[in-house]
N, C-alpha and C. Protein backbone atom coordinates (compact mmCIF):
# COMPACT_ATOMS: atom_id res chain seq x y z
N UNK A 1 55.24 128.40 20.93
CA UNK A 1 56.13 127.42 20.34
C UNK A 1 57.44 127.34 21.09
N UNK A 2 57.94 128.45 21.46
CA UNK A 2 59.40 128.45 21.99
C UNK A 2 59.25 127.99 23.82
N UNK A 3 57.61 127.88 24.24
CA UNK A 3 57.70 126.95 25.48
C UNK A 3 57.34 125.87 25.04
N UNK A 4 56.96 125.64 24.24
CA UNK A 4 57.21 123.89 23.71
C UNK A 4 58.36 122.87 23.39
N UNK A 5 58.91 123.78 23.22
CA UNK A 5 60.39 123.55 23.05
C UNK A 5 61.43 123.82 24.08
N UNK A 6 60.92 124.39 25.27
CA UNK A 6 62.00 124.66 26.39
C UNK A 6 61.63 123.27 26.83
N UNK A 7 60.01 122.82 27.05
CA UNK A 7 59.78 121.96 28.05
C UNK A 7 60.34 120.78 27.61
N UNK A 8 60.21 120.10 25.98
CA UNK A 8 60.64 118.87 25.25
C UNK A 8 62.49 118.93 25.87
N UNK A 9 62.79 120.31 25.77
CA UNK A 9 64.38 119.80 26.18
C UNK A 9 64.50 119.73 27.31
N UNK A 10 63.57 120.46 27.74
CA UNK A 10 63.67 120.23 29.73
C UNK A 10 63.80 118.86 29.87
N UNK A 11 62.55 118.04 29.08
CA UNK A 11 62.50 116.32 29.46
C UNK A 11 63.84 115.68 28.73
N UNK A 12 64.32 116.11 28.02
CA UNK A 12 65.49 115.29 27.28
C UNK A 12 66.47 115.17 28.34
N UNK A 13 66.87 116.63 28.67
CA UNK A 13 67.79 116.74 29.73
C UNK A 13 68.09 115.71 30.75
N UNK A 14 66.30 115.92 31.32
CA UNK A 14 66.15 115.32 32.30
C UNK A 14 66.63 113.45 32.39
N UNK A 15 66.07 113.00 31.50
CA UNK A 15 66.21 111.80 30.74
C UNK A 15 67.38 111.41 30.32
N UNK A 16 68.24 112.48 29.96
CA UNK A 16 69.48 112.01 29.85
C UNK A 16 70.88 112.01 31.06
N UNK A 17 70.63 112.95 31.84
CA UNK A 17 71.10 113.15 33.46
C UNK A 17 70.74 112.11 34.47
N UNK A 18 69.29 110.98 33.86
CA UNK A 18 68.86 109.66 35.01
C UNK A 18 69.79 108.76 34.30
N UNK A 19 69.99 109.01 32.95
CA UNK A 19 70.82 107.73 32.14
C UNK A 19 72.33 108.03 32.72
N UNK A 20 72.82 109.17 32.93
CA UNK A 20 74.41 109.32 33.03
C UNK A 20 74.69 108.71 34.61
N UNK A 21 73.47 108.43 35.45
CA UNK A 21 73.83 108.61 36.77
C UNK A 21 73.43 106.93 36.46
N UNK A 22 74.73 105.96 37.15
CA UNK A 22 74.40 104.49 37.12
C UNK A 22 73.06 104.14 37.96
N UNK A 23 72.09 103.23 37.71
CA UNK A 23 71.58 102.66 38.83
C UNK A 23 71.76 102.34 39.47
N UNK A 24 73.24 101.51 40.18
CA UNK A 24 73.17 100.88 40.99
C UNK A 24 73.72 102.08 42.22
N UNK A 25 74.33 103.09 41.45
CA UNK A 25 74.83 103.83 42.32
C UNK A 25 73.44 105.01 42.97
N UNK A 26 72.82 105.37 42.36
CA UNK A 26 71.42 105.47 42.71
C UNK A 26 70.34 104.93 43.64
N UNK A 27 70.26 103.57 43.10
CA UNK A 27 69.27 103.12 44.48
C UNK A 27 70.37 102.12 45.37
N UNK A 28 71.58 102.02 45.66
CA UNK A 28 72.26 101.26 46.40
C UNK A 28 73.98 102.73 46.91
N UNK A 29 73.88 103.20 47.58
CA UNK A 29 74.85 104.16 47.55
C UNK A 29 75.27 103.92 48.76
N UNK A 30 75.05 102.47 49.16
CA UNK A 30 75.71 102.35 50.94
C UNK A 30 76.95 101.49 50.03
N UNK A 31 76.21 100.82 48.63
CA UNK A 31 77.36 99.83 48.33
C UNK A 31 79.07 100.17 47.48
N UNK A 32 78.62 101.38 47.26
CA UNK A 32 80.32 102.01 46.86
C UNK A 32 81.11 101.64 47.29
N UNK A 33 82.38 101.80 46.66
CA UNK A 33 83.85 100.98 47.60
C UNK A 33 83.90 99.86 47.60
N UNK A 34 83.23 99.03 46.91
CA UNK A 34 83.20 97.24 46.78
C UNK A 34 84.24 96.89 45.56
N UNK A 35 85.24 96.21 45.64
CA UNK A 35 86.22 96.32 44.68
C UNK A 35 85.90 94.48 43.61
N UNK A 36 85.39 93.91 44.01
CA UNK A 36 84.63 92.80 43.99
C UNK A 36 83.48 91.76 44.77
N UNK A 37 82.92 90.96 43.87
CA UNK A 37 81.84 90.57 44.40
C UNK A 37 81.27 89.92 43.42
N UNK A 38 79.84 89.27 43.34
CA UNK A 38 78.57 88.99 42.58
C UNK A 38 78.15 90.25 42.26
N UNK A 39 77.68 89.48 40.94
CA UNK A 39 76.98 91.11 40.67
C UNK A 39 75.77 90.94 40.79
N UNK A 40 75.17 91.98 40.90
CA UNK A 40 73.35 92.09 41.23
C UNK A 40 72.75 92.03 39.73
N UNK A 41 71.88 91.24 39.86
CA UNK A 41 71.23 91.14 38.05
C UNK A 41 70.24 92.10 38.27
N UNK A 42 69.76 92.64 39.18
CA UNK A 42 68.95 94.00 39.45
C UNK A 42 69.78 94.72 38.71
N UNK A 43 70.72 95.58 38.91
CA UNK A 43 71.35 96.46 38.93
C UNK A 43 71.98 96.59 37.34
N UNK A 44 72.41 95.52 37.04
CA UNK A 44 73.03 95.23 35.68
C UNK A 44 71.38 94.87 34.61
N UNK A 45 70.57 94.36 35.20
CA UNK A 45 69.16 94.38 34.01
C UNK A 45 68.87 96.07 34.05
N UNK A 46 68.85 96.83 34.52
CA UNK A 46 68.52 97.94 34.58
C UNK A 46 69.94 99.12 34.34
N UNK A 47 71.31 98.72 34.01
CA UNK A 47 72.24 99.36 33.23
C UNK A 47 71.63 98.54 31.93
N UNK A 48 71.76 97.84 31.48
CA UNK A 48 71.32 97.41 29.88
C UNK A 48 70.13 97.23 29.35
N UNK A 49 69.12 98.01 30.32
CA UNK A 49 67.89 98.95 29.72
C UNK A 49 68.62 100.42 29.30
N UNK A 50 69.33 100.66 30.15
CA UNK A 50 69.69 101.96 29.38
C UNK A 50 70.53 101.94 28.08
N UNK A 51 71.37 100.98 27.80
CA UNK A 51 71.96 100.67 26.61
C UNK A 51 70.67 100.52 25.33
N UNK A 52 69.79 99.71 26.10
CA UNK A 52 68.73 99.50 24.68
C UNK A 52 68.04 101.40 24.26
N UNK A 53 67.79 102.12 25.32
CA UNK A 53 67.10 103.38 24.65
C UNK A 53 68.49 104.60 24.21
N UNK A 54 69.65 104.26 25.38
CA UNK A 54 70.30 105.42 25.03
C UNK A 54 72.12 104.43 25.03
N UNK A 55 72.75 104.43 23.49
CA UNK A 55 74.05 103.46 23.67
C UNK A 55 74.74 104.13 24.50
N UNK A 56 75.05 105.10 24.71
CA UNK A 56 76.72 106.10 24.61
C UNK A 56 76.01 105.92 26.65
N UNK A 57 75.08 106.51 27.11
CA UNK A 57 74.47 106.56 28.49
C UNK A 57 74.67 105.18 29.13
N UNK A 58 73.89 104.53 28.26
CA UNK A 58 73.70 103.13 29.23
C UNK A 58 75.70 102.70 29.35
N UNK A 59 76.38 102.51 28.56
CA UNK A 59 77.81 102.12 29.02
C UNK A 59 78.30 103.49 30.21
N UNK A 60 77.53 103.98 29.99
CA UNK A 60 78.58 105.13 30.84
C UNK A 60 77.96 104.42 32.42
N UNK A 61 76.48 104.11 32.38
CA UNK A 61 75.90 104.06 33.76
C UNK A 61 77.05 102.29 34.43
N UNK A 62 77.21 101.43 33.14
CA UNK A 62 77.76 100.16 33.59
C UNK A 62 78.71 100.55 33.75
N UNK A 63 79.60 101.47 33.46
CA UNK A 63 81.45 101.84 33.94
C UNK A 63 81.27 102.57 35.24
N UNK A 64 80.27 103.46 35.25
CA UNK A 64 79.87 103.95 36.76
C UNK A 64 79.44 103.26 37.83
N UNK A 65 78.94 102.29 37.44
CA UNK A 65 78.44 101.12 38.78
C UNK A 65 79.93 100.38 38.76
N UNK A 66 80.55 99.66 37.24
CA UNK A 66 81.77 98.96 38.15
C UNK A 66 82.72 99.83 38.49
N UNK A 67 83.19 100.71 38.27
CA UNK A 67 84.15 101.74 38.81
C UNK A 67 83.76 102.51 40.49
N UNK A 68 82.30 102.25 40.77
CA UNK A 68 81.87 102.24 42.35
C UNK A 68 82.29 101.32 42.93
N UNK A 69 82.00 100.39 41.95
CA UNK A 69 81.28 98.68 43.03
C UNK A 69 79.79 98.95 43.44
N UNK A 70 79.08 99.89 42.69
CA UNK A 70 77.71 99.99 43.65
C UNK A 70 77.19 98.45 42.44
N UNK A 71 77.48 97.62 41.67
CA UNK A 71 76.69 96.50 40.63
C UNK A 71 76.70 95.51 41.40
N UNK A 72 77.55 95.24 42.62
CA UNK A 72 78.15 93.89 43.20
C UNK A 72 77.30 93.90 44.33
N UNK A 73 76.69 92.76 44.62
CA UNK A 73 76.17 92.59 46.02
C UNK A 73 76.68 92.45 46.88
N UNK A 74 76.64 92.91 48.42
CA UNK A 74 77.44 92.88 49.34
C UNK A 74 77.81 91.40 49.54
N UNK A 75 79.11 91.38 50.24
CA UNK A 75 79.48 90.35 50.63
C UNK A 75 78.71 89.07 51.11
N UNK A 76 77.61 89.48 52.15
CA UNK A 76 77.09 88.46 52.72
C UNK A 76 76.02 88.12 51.75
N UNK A 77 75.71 88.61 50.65
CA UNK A 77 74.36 88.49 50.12
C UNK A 77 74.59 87.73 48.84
N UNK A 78 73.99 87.03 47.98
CA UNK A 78 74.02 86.86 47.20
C UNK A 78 72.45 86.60 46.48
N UNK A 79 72.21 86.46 45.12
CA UNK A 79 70.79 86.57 44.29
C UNK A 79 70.32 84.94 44.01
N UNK A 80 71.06 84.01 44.89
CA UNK A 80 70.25 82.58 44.38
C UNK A 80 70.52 81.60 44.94
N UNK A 81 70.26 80.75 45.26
CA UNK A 81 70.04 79.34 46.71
C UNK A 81 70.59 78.28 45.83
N UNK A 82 71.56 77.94 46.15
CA UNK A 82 71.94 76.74 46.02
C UNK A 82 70.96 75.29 45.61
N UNK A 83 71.11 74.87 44.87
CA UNK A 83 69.77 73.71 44.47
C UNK A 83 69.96 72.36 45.83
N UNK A 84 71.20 72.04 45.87
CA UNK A 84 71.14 70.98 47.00
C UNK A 84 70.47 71.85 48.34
N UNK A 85 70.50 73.00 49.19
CA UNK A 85 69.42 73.48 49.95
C UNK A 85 68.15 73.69 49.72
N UNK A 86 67.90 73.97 48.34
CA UNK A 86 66.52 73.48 48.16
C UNK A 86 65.88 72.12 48.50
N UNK A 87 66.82 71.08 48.52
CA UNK A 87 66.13 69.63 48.82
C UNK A 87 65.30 69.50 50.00
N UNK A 88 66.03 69.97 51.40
CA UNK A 88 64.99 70.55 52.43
C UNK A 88 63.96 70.75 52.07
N UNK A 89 63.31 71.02 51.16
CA UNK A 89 61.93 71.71 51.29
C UNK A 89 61.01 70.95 50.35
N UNK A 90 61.47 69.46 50.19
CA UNK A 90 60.94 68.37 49.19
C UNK A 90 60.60 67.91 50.02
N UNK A 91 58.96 66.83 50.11
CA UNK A 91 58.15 66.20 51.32
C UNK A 91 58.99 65.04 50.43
N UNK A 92 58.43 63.82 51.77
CA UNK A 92 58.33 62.39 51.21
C UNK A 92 57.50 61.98 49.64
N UNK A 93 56.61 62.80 49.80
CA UNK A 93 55.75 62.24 48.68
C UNK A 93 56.37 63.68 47.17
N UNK A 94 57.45 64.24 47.65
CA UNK A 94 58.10 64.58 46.31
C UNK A 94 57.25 66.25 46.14
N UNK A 95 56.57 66.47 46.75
CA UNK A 95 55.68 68.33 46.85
C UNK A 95 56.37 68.78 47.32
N UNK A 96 57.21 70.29 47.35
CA UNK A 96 57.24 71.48 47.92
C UNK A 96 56.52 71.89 48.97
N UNK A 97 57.16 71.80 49.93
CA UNK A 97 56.23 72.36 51.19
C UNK A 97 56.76 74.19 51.51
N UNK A 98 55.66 75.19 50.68
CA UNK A 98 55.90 76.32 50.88
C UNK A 98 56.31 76.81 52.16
N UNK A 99 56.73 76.45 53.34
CA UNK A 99 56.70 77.36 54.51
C UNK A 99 58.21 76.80 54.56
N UNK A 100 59.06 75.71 54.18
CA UNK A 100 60.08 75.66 53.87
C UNK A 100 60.53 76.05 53.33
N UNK A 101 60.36 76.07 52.20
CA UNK A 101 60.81 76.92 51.14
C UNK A 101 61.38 78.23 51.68
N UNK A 102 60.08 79.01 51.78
CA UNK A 102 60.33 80.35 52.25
C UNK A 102 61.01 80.32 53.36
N UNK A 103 60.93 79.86 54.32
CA UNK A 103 62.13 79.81 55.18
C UNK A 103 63.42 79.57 54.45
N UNK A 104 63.90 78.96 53.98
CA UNK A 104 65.39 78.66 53.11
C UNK A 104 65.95 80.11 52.63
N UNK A 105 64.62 80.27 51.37
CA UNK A 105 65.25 81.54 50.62
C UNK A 105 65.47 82.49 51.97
N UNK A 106 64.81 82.61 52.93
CA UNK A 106 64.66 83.98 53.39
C UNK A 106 65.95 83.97 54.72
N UNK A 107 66.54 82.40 55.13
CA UNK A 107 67.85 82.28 55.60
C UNK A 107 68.85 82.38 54.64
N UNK A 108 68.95 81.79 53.47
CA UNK A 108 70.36 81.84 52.63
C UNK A 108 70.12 83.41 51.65
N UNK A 109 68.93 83.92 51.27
CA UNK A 109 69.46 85.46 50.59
C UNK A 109 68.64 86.90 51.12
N UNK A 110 68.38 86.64 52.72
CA UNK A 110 67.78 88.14 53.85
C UNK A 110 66.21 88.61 52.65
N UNK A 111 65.98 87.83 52.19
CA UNK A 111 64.72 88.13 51.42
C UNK A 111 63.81 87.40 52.15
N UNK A 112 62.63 88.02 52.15
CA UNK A 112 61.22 87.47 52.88
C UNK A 112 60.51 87.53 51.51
N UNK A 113 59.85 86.43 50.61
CA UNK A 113 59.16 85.94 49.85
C UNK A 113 57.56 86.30 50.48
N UNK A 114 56.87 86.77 49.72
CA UNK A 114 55.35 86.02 49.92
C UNK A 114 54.87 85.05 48.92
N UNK A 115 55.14 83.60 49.77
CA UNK A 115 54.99 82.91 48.88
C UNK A 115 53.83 82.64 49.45
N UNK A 116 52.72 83.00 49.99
CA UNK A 116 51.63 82.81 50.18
C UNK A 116 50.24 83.89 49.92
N UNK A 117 50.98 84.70 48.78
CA UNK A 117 50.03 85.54 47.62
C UNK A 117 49.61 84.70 46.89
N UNK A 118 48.18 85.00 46.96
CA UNK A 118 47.26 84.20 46.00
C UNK A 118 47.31 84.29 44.65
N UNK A 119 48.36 85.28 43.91
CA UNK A 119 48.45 85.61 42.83
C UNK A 119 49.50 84.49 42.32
N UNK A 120 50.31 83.87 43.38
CA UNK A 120 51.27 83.20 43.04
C UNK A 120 51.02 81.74 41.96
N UNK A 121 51.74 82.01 40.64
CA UNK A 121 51.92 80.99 39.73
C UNK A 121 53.12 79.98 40.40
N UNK A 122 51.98 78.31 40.26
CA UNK A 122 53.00 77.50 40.70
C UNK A 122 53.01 76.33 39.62
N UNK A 123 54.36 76.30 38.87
CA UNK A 123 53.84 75.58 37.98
C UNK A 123 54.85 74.34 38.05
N UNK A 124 54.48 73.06 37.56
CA UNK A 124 55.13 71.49 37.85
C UNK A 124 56.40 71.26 37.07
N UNK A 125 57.55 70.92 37.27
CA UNK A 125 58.54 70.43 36.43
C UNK A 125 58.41 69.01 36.01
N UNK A 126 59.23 68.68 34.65
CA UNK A 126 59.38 67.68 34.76
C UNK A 126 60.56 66.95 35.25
N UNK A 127 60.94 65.43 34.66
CA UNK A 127 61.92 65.08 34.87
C UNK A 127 63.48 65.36 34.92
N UNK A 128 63.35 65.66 33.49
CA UNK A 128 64.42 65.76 33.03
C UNK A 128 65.12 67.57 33.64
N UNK A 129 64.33 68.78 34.48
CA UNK A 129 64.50 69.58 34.76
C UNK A 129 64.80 69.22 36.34
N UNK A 130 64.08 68.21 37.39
CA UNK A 130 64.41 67.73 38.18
C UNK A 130 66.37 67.15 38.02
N UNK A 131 66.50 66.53 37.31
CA UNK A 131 67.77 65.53 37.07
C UNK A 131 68.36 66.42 36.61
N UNK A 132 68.53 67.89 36.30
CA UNK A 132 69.82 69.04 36.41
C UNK A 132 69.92 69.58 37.34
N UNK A 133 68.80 69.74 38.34
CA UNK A 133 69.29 70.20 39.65
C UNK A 133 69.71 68.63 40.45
N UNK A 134 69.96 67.69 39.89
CA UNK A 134 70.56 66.73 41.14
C UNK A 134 69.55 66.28 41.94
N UNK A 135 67.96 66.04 41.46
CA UNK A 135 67.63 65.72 42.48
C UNK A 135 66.56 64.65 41.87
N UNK A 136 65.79 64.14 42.69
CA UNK A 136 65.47 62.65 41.84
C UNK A 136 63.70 62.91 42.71
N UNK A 137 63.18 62.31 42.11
CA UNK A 137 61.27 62.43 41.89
C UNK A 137 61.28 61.15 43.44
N UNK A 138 60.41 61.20 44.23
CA UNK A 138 60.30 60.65 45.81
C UNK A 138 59.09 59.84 44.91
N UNK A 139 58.21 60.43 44.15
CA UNK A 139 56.73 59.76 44.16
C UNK A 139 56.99 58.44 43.09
């Protein structure tokens, strides 16, 4: 019984020492010293997973990433493409031409997409989702 109980606190411990240590400062530790920026929705979806299992941890990990700067994406980077550069990658007849595409994202945010996994869900907008990004139906 009393190693059943070393090991359950062994894992608590453990579990509670991954919560005290921020994520972003964890898997990003080149990015410390950033005093502003964008923030990474990586980094911040995964501080407020720790808020949902542990309250008092998960704020400690979000004061530890902004008190690094490890939450902020580096300067040159940012998490999302501009909708008017997306237009590039609209044919005449109003389709997405994937090899544009992926070229765009993978010039404006150093990400290489496989957008040519067969697993890939591609699904149609309509109008009215077209006409908030500013852009108008070719067909």
């Amino acid at each position: 019984m009393r190693i059943a109980s070393r090991w359950i606190g062994g894992v608590v411990a453990a579990a509670l020492t991954t919560q005290l240590t921020a994520c972003g400062t964890l898997f990003y530790p080149d990015r410390r010293g950033q005093i502003e920026g964008k923030i990474d929705p990586a980094v911040a979806a995964l501080d407020a997973i720790g808020i949902l299992f542990y309250v008092i941890p998960g704020l400690i990990a979000f004061a530890v990433d902004f008190a690094t700067g490890a939450i902020y994406l580096p300067a040159d980077q940012h998490a999302q493409v501009a909708p008017e550069k997306l237009r590039e990658a609209i044919d005449a007849d109003g389709k997405v031409d994937p090899i544009r595409l992926k070229s765009i994202i993978a010039r404006e945010t150093g990400h290489d997409l496989p957008l040519d996994n067969p697993q890939l869900l591609q699904r149609s907008g309509n109008l009215q989702q077209l006409a908030t990004f500013g852009l108008h139906p070719a067909a």
